[in-house]
PDB file of N, CA and C in Angstrom:
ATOM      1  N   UNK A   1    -126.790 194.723  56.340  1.00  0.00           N
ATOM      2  CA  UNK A   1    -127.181 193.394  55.881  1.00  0.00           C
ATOM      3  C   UNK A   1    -128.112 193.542  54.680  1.00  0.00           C
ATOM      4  N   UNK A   2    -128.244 192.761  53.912  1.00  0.00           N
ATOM      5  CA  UNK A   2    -128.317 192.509  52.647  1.00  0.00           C
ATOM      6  C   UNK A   2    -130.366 192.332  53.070  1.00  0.00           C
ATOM      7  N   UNK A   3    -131.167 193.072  52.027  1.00  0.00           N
ATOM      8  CA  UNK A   3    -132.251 192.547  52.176  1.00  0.00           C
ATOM      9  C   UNK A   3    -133.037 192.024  51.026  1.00  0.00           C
ATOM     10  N   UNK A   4    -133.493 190.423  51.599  1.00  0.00           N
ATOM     11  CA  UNK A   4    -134.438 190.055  50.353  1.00  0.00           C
ATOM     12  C   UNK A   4    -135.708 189.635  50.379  1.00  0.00           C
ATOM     13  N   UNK A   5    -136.009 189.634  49.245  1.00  0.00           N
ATOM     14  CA  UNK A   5    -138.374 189.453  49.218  1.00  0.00           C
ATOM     15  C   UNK A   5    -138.264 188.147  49.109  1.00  0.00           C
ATOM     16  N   UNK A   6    -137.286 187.090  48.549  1.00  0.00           N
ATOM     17  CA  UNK A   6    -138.152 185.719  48.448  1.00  0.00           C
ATOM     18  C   UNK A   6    -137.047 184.917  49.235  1.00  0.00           C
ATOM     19  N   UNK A   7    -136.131 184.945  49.624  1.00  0.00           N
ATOM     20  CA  UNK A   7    -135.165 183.847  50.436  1.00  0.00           C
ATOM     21  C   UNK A   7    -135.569 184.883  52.020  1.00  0.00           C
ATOM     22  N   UNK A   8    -135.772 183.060  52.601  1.00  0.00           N
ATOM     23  CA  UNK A   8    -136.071 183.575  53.871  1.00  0.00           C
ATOM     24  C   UNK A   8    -134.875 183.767  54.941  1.00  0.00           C
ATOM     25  N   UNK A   9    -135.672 184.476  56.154  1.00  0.00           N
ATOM     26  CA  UNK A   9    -134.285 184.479  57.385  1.00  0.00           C
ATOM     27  C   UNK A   9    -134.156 182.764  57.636  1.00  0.00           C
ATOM     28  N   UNK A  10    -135.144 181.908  57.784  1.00  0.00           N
ATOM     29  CA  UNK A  10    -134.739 180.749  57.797  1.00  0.00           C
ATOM     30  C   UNK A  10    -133.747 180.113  57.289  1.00  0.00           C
ATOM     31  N   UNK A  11    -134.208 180.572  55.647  1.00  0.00           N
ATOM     32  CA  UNK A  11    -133.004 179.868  54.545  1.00  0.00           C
ATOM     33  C   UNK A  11    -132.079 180.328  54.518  1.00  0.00           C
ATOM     34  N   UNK A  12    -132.006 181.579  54.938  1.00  0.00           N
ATOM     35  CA  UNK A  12    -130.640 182.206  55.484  1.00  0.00           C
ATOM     36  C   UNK A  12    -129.732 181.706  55.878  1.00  0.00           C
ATOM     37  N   UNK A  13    -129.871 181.800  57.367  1.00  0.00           N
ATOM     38  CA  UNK A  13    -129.498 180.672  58.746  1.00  0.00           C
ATOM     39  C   UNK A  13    -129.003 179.707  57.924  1.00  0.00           C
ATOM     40  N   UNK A  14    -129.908 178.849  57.343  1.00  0.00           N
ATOM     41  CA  UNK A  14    -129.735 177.173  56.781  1.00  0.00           C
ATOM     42  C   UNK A  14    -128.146 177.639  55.572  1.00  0.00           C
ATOM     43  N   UNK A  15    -128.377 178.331  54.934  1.00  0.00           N
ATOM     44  CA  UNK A  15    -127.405 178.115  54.371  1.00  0.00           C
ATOM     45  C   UNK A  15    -126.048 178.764  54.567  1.00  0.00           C
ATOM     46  N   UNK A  16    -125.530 179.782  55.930  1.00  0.00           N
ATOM     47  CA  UNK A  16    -124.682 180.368  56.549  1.00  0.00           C
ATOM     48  C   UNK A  16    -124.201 178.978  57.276  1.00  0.00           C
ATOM     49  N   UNK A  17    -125.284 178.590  57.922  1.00  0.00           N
ATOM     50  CA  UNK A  17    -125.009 177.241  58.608  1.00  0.00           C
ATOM     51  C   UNK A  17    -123.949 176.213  57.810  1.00  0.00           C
ATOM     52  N   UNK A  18    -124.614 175.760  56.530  1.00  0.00           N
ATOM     53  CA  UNK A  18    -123.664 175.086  55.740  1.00  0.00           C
ATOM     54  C   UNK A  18    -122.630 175.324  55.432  1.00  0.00           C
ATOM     55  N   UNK A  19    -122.341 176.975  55.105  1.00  0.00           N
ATOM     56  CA  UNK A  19    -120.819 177.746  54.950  1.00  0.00           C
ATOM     57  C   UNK A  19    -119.864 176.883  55.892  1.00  0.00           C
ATOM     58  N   UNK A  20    -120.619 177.371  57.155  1.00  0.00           N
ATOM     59  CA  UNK A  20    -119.590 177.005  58.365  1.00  0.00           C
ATOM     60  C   UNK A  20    -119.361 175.525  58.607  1.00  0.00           C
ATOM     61  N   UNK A  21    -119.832 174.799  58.522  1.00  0.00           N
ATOM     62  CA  UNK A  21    -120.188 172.913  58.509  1.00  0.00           C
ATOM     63  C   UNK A  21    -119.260 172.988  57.198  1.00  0.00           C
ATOM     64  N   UNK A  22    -118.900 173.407  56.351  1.00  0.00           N
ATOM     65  CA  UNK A  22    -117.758 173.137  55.241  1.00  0.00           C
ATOM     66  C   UNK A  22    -116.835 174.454  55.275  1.00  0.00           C
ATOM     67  N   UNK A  23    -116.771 174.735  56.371  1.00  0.00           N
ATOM     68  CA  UNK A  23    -115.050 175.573  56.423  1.00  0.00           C
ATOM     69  C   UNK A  23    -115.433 176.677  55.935  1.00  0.00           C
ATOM     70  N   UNK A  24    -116.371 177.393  55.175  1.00  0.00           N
ATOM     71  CA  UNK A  24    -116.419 178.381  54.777  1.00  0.00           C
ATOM     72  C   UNK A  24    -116.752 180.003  55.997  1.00  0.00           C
ATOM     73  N   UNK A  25    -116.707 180.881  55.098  1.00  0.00           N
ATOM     74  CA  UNK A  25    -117.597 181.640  55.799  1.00  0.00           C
ATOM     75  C   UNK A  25    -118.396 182.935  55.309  1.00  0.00           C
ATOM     76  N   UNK A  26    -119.086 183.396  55.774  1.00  0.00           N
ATOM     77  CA  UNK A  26    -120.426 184.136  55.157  1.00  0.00           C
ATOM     78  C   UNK A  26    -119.650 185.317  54.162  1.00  0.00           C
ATOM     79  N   UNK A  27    -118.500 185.401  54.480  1.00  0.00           N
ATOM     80  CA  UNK A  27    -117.985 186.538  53.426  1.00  0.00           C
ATOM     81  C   UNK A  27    -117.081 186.166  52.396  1.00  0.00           C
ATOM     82  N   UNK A  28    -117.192 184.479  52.411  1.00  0.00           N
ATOM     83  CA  UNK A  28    -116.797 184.208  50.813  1.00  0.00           C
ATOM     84  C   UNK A  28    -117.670 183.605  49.462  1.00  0.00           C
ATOM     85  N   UNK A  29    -118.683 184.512  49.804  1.00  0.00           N
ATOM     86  CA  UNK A  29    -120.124 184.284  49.517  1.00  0.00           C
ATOM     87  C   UNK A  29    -120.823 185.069  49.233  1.00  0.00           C
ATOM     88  N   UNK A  30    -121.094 185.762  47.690  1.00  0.00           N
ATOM     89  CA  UNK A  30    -122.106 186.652  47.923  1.00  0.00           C
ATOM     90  C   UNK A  30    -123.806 186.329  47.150  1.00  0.00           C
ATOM     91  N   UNK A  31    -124.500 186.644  47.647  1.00  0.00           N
ATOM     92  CA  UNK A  31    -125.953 185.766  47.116  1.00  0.00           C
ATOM     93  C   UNK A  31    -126.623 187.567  46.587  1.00  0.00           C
ATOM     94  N   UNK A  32    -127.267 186.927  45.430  1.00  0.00           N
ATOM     95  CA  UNK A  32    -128.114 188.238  44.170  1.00  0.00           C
ATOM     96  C   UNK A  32    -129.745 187.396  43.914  1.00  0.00           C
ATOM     97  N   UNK A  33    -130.139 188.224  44.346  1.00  0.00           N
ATOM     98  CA  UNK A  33    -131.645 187.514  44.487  1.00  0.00           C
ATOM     99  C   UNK A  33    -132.704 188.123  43.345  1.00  0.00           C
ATOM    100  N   UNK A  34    -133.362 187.288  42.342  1.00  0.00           N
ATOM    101  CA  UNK A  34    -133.830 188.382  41.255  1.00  0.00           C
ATOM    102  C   UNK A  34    -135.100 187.932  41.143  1.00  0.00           C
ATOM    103  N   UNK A  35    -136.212 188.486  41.601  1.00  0.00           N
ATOM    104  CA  UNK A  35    -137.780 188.150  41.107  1.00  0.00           C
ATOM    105  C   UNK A  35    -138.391 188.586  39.903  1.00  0.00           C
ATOM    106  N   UNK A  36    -138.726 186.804  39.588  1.00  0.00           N
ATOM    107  CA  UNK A  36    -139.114 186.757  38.191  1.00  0.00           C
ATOM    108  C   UNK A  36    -140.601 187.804  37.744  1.00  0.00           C
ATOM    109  N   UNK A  37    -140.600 188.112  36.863  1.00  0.00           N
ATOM    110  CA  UNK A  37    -141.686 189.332  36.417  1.00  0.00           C
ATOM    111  C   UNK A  37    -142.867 188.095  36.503  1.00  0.00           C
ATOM    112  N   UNK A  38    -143.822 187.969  37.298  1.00  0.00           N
ATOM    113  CA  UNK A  38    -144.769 187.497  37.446  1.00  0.00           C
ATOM    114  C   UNK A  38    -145.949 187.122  36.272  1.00  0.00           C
ATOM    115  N   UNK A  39    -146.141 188.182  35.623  1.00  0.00           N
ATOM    116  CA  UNK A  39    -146.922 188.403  34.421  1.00  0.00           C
ATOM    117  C   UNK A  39    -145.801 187.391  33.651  1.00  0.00           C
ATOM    118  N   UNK A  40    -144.835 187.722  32.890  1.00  0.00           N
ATOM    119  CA  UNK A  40    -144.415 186.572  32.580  1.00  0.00           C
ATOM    120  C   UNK A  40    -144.115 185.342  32.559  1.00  0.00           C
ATOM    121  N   UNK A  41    -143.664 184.890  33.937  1.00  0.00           N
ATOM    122  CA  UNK A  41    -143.658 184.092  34.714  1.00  0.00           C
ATOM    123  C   UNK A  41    -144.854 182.712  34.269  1.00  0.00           C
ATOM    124  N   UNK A  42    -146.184 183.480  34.132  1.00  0.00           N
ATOM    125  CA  UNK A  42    -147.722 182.989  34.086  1.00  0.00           C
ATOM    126  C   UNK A  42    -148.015 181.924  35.164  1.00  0.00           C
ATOM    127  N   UNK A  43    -147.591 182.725  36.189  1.00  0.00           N
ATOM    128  CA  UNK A  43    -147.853 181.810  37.737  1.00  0.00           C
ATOM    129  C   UNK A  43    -148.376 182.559  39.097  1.00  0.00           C
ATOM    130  N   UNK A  44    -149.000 182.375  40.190  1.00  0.00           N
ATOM    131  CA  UNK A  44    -149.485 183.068  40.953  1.00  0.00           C
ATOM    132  C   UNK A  44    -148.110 183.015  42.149  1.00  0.00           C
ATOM    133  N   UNK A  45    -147.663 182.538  42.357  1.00  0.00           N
ATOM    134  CA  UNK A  45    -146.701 182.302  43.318  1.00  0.00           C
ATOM    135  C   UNK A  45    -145.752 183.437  43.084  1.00  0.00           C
ATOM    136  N   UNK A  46    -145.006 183.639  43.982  1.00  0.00           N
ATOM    137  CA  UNK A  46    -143.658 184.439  43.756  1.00  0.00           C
ATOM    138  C   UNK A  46    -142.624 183.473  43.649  1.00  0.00           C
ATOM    139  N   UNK A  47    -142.199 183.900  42.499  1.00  0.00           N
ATOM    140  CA  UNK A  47    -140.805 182.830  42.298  1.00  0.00           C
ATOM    141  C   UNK A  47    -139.585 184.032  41.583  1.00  0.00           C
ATOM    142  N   UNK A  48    -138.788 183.166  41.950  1.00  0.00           N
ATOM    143  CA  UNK A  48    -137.138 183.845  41.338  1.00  0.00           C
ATOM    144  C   UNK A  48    -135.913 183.228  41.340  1.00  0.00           C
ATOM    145  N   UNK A  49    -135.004 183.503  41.755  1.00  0.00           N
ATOM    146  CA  UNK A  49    -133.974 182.998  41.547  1.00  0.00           C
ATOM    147  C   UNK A  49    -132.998 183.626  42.117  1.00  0.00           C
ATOM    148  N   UNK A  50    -131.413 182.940  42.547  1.00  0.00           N
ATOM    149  CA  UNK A  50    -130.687 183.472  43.463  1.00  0.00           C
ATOM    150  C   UNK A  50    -129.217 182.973  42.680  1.00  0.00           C
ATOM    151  N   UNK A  51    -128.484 183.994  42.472  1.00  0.00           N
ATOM    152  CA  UNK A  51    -127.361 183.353  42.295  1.00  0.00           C
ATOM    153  C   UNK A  51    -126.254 183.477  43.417  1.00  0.00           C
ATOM    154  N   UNK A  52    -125.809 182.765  43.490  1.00  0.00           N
ATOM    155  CA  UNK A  52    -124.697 182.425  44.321  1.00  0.00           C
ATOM    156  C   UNK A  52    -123.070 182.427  43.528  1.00  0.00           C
ATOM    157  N   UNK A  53    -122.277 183.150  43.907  1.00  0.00           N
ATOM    158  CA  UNK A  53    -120.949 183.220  43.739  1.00  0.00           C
ATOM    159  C   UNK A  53    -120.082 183.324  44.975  1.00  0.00           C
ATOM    160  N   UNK A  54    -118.891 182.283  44.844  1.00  0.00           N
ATOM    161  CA  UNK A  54    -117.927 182.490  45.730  1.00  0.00           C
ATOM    162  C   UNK A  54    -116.911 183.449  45.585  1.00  0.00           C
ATOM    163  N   UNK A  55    -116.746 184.067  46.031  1.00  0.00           N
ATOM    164  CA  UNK A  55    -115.731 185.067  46.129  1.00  0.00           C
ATOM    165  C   UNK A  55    -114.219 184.908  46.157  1.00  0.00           C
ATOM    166  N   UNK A  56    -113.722 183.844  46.779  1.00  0.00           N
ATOM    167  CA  UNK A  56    -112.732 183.428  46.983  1.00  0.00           C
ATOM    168  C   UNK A  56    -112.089 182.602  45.432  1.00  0.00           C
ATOM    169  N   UNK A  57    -113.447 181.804  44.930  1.00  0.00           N
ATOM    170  CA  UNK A  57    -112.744 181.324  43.680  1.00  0.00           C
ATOM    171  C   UNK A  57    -113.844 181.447  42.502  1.00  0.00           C
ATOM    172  N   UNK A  58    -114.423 182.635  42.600  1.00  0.00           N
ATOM    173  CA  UNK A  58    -115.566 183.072  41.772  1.00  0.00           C
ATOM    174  C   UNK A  58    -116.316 181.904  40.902  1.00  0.00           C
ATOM    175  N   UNK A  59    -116.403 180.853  41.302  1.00  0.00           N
ATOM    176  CA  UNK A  59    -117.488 180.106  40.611  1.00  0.00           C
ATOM    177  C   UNK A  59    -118.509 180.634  41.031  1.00  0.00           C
ATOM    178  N   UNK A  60    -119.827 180.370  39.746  1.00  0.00           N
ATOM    179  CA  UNK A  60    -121.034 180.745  40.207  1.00  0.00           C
ATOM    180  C   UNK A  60    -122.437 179.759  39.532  1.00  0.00           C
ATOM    181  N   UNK A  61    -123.126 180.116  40.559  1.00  0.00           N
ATOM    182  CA  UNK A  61    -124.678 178.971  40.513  1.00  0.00           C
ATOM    183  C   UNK A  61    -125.923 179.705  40.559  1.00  0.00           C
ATOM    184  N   UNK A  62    -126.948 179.215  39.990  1.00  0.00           N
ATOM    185  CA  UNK A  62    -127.754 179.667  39.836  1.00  0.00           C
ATOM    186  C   UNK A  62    -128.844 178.969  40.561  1.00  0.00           C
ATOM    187  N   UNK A  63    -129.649 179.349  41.355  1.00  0.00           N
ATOM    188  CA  UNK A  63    -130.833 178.164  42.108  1.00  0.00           C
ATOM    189  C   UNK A  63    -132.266 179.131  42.082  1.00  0.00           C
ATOM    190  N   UNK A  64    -133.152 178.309  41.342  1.00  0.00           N
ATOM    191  CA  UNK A  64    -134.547 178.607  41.383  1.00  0.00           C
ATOM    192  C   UNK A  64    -135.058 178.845  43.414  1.00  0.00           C
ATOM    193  N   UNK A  65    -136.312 180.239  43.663  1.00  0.00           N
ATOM    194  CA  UNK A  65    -136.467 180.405  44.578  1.00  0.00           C
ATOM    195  C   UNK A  65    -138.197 180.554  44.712  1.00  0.00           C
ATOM    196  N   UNK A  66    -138.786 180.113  45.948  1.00  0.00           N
ATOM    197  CA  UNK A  66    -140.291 179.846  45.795  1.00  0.00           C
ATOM    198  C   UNK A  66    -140.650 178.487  46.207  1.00  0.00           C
ATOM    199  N   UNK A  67    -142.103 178.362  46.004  1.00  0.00           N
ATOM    200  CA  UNK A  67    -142.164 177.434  46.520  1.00  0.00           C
ATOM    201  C   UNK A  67    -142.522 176.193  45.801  1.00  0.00           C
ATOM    202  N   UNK A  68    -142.233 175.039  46.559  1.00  0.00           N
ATOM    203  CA  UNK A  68    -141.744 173.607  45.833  1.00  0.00           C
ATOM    204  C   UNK A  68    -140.394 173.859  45.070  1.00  0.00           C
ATOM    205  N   UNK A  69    -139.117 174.888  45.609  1.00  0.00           N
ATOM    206  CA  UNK A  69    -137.680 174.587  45.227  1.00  0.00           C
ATOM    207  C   UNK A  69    -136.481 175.044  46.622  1.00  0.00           C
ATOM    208  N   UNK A  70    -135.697 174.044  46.773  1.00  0.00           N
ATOM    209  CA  UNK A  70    -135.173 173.859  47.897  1.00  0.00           C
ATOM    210  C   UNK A  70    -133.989 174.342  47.475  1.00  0.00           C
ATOM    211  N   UNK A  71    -133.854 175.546  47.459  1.00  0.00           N
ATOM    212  CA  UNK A  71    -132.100 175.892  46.575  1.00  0.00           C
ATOM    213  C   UNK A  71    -131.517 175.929  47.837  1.00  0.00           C
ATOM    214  N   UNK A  72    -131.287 175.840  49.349  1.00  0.00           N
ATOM    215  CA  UNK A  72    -129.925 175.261  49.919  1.00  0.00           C
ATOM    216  C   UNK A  72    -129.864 174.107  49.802  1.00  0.00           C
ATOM    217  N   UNK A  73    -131.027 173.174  49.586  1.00  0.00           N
ATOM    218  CA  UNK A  73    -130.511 171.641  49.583  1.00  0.00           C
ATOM    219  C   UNK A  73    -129.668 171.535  48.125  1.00  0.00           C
ATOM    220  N   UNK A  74    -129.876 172.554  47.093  1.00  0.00           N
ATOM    221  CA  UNK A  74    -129.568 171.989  46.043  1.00  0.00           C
ATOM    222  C   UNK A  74    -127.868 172.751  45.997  1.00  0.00           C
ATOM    223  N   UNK A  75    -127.717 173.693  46.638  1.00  0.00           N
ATOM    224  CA  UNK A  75    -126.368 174.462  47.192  1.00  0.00           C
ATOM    225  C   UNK A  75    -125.312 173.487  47.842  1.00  0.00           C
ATOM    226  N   UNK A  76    -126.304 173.148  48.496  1.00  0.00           N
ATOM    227  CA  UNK A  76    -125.849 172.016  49.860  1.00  0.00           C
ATOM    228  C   UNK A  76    -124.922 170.870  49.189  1.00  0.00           C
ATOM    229  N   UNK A  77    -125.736 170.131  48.436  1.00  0.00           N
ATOM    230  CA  UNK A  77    -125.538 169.335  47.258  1.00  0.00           C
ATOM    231  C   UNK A  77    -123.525 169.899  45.912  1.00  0.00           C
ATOM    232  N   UNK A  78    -124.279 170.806  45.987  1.00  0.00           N
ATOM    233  CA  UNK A  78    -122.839 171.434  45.011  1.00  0.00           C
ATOM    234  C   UNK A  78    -122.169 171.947  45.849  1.00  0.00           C
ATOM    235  N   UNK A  79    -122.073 172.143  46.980  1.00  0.00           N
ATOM    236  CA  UNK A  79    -120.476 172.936  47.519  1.00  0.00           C
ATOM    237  C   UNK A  79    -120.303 171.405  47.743  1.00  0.00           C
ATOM    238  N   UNK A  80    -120.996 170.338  48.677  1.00  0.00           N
ATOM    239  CA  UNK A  80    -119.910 169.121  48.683  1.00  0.00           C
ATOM    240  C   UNK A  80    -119.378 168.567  47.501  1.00  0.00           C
ATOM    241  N   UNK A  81    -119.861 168.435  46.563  1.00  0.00           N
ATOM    242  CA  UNK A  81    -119.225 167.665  45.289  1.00  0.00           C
ATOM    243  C   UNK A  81    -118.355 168.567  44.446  1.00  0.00           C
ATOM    244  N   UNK A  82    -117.500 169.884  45.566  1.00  0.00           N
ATOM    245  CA  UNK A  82    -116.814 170.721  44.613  1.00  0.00           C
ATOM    246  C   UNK A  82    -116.934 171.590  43.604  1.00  0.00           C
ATOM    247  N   UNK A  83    -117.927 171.820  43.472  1.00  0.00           N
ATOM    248  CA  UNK A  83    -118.688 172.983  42.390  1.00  0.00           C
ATOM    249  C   UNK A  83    -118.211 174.318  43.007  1.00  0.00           C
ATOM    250  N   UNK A  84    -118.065 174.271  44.251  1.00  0.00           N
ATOM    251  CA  UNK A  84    -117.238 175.694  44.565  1.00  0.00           C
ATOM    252  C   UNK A  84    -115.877 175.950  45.012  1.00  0.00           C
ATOM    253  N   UNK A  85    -115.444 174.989  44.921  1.00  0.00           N
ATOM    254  CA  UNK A  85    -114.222 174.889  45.195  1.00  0.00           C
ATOM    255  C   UNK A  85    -114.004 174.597  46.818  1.00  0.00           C
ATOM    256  N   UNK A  86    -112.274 174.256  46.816  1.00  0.00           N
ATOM    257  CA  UNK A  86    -112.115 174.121  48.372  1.00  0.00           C
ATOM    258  C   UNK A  86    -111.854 175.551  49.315  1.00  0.00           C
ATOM    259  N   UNK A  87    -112.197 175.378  50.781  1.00  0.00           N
ATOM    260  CA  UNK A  87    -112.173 176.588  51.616  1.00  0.00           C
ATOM    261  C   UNK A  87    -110.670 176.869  51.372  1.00  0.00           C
ATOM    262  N   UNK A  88    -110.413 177.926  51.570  1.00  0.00           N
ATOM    263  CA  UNK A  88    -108.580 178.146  52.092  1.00  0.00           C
ATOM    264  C   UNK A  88    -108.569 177.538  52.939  1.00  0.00           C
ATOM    265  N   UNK A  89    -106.981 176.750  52.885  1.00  0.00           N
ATOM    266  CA  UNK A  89    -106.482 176.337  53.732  1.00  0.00           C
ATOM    267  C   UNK A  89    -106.908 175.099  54.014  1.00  0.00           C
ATOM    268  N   UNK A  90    -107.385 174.810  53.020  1.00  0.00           N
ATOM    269  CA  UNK A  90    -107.448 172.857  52.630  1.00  0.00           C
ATOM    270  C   UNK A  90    -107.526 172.203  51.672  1.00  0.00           C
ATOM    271  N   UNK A  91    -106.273 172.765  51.204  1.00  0.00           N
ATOM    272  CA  UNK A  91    -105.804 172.149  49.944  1.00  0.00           C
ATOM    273  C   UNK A  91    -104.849 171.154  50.283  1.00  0.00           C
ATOM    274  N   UNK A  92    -104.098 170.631  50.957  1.00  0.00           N
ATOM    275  CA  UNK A  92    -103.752 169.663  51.709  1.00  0.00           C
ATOM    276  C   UNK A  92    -104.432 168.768  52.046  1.00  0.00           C
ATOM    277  N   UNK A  93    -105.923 168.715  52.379  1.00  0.00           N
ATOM    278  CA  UNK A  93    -107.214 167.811  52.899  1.00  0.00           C
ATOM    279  C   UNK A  93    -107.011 167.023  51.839  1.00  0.00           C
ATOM    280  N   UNK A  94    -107.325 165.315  51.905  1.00  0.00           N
ATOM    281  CA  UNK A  94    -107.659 164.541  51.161  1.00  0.00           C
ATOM    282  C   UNK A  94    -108.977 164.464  50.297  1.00  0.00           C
TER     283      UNK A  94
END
């Protein structure tokens, strides 16, 4: 299993959860987690960023990580409105 410094096991969960609540599943999905150089940054917090690509139809997203940014709600948000395309096997679905 994949290990990271700023997405939590919570947000984990939360967003495996959503995979499955939209047909997906955790292995058409791969998440790259990159912490921003701090000194540059010019912030005390740890912040970064996560990209997200589907595997199945390689679109990809980018979501700010840290705190005061909710990147599964904002994930959450773009797999329903199609930003990642449909699961296999529901392309037939209305």
């Amino acid at each position: 299993m994949t290990s990271f410094h700023l997405i939590t096991d919570d947000e984990l969960a939360q967003f495996n959860a959503v995979l499955r609540e939209n047909g997906w599943g955790e292995e058409d999905f791969e998440l790259q987690e990159e912490e921003l150089d701090q000194a540059q940054a010019e912030v005390e917090n740890c912040t970064g960023q996560v990209g997200i690509r589907n595997l199945v139809t390689q679109a990809v997203e980018v979501y700010r990580l840290g705190p005061g940014w909710e990147w599964v709600v904002d994930f959450t948000r773009d797999l329903s409105n199609g930003k990642f395309g449909k699961p296999p096997g529901t392309s037939s679905r209305p």
